[in-house]
C-alpha atoms as a PDB file:
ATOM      1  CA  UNK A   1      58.961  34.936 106.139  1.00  0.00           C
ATOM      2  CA  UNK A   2      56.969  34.225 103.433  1.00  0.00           C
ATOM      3  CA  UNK A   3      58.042  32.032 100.445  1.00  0.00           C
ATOM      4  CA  UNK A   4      58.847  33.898  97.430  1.00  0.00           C
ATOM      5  CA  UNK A   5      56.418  32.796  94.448  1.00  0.00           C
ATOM      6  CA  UNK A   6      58.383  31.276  91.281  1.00  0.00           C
ATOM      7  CA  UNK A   7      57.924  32.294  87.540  1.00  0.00           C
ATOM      8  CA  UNK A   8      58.024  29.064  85.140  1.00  0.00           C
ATOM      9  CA  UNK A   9      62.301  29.959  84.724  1.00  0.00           C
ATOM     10  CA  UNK A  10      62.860  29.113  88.312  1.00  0.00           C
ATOM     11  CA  UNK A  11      63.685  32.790  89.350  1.00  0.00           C
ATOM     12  CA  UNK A  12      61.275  34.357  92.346  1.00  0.00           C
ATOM     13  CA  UNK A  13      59.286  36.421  91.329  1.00  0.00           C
ATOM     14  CA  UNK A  14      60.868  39.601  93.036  1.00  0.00           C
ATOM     15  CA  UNK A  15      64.427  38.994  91.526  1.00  0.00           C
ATOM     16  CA  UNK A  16      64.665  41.470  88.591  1.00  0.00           C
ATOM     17  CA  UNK A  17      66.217  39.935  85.427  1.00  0.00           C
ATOM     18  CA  UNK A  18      67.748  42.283  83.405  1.00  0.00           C
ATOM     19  CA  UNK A  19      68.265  41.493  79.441  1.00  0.00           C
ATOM     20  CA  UNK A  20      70.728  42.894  76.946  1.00  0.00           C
ATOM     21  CA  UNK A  21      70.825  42.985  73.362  1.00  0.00           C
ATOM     22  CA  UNK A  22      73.675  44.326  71.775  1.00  0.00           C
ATOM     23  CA  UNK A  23      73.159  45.429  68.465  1.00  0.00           C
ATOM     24  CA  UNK A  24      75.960  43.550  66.425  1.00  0.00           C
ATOM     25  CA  UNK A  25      77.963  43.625  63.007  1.00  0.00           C
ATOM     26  CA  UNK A  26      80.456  41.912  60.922  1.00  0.00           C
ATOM     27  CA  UNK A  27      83.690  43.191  59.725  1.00  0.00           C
ATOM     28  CA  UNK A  28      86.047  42.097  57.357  1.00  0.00           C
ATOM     29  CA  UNK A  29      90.050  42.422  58.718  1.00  0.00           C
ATOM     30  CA  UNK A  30      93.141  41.383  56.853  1.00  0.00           C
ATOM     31  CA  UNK A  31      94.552  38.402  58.946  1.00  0.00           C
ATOM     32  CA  UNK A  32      97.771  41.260  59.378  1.00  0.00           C
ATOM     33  CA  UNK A  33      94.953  43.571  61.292  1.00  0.00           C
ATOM     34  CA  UNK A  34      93.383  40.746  63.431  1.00  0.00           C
ATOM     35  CA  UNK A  35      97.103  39.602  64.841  1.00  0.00           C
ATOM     36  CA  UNK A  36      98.091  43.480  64.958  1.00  0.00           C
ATOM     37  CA  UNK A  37      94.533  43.515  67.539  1.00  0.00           C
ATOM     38  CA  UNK A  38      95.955  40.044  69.166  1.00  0.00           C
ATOM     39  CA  UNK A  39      98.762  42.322  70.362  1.00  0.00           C
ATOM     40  CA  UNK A  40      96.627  44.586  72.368  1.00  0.00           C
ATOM     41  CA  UNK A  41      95.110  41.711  74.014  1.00  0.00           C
ATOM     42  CA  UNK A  42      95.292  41.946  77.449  1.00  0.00           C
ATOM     43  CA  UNK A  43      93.575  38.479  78.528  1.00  0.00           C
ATOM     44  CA  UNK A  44      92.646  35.612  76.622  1.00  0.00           C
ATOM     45  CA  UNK A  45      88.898  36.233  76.523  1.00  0.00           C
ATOM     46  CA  UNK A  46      89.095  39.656  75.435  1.00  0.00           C
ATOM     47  CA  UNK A  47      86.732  40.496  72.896  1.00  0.00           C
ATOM     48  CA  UNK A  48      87.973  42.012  69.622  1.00  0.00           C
ATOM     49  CA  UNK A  49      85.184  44.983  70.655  1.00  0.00           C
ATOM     50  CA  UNK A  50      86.615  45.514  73.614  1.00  0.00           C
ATOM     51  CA  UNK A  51      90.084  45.901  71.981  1.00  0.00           C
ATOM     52  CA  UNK A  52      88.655  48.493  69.324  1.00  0.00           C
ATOM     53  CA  UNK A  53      86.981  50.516  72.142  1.00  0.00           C
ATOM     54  CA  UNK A  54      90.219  50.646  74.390  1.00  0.00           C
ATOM     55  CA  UNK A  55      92.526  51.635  71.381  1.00  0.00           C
ATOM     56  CA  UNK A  56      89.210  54.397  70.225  1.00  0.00           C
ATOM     57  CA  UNK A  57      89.920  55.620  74.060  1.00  0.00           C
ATOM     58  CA  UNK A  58      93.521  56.373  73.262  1.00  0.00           C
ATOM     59  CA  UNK A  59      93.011  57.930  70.125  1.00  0.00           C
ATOM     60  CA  UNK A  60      90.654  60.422  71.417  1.00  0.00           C
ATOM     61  CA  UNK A  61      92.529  61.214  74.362  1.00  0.00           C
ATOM     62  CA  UNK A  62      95.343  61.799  72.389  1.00  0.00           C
ATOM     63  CA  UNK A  63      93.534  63.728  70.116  1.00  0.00           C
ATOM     64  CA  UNK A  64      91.689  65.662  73.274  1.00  0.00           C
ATOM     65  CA  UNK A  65      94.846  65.945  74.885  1.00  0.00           C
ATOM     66  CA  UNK A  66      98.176  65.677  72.430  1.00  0.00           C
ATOM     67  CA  UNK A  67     100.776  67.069  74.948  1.00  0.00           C
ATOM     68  CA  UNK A  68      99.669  64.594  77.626  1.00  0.00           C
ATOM     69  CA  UNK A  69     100.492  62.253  74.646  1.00  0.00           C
ATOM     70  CA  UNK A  70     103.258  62.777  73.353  1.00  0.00           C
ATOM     71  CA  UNK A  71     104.615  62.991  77.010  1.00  0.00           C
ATOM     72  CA  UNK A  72     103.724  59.545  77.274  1.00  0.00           C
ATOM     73  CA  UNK A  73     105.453  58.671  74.368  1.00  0.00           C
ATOM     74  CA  UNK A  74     108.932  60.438  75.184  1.00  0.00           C
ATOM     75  CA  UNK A  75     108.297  58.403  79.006  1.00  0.00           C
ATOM     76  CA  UNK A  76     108.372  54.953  77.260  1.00  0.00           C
ATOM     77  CA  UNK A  77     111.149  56.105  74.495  1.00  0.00           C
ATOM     78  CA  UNK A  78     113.065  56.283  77.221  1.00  0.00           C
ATOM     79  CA  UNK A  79     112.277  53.851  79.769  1.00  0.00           C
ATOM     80  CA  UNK A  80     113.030  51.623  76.684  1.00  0.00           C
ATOM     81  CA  UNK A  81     116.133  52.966  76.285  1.00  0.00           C
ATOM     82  CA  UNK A  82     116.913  52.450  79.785  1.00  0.00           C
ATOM     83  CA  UNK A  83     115.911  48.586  79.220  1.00  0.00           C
ATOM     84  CA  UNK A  84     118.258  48.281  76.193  1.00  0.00           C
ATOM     85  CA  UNK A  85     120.934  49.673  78.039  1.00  0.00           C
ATOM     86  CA  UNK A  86     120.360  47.335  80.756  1.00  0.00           C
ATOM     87  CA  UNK A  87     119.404  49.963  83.792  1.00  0.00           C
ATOM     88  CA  UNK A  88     116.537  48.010  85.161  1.00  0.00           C
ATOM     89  CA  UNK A  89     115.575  45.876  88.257  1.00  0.00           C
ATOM     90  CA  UNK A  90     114.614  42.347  87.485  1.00  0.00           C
ATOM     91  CA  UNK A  91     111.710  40.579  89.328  1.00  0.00           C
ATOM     92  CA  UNK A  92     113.952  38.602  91.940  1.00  0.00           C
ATOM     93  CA  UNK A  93     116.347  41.923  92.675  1.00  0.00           C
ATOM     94  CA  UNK A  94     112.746  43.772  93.422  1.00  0.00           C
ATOM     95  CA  UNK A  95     111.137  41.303  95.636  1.00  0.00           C
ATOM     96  CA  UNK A  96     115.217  40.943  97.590  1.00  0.00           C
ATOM     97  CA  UNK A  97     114.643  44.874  97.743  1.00  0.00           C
ATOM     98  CA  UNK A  98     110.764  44.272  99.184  1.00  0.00           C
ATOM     99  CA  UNK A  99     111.653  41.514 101.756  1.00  0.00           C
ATOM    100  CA  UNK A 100     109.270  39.103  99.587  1.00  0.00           C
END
């Protein structure tokens, strides 16, 4: 087999190097905005663009799709009912039900 030649980064030559530039800007939030974004966090490193895109995905689906919506929001109206009233399973009574 014959030994792959090497560019002056250290990468053979037939490894293909893909480069992207994202095409950035600034904008000014309210420290009340940023920590209502912090909420929709759902790891650490989450960018704040990746929080704007997933919360742009639910507006336009429930724009695109409003029944499907507001279904969704009667389903966790009253799952958290069900939590306030106490009618839930906590983690140890599922995993006793799950042999875990």
């Amino acid at each position: 087999m014959p030994k792959p030649e090497h560019t002056g980064l250290n990468i053979p030559k037939y490894t293909k190097v893909y480069v992207m530039y994202m095409d950035v800007c600034t904008i000014r939030l309210h420290r009340k905005t940023k920590s209502h974004l912090d909420q929709y966090r759902e790891y650490r490193n989450e960018s704040y663009d990746e929080v704007v895109m997933k919360l742009v995905g639910i507006a336009k689906a429930a724009k695109d799709e409003p029944e499907l919506s507001r279904e969704a929001v009667e389903k966790i109206e009253a799952a958290r009912k069900r939590i306030k009233a106490g009618d839930f399973v906590t983690e140890e009574e599922a995993r006793k039900r799950l042999g875990l």
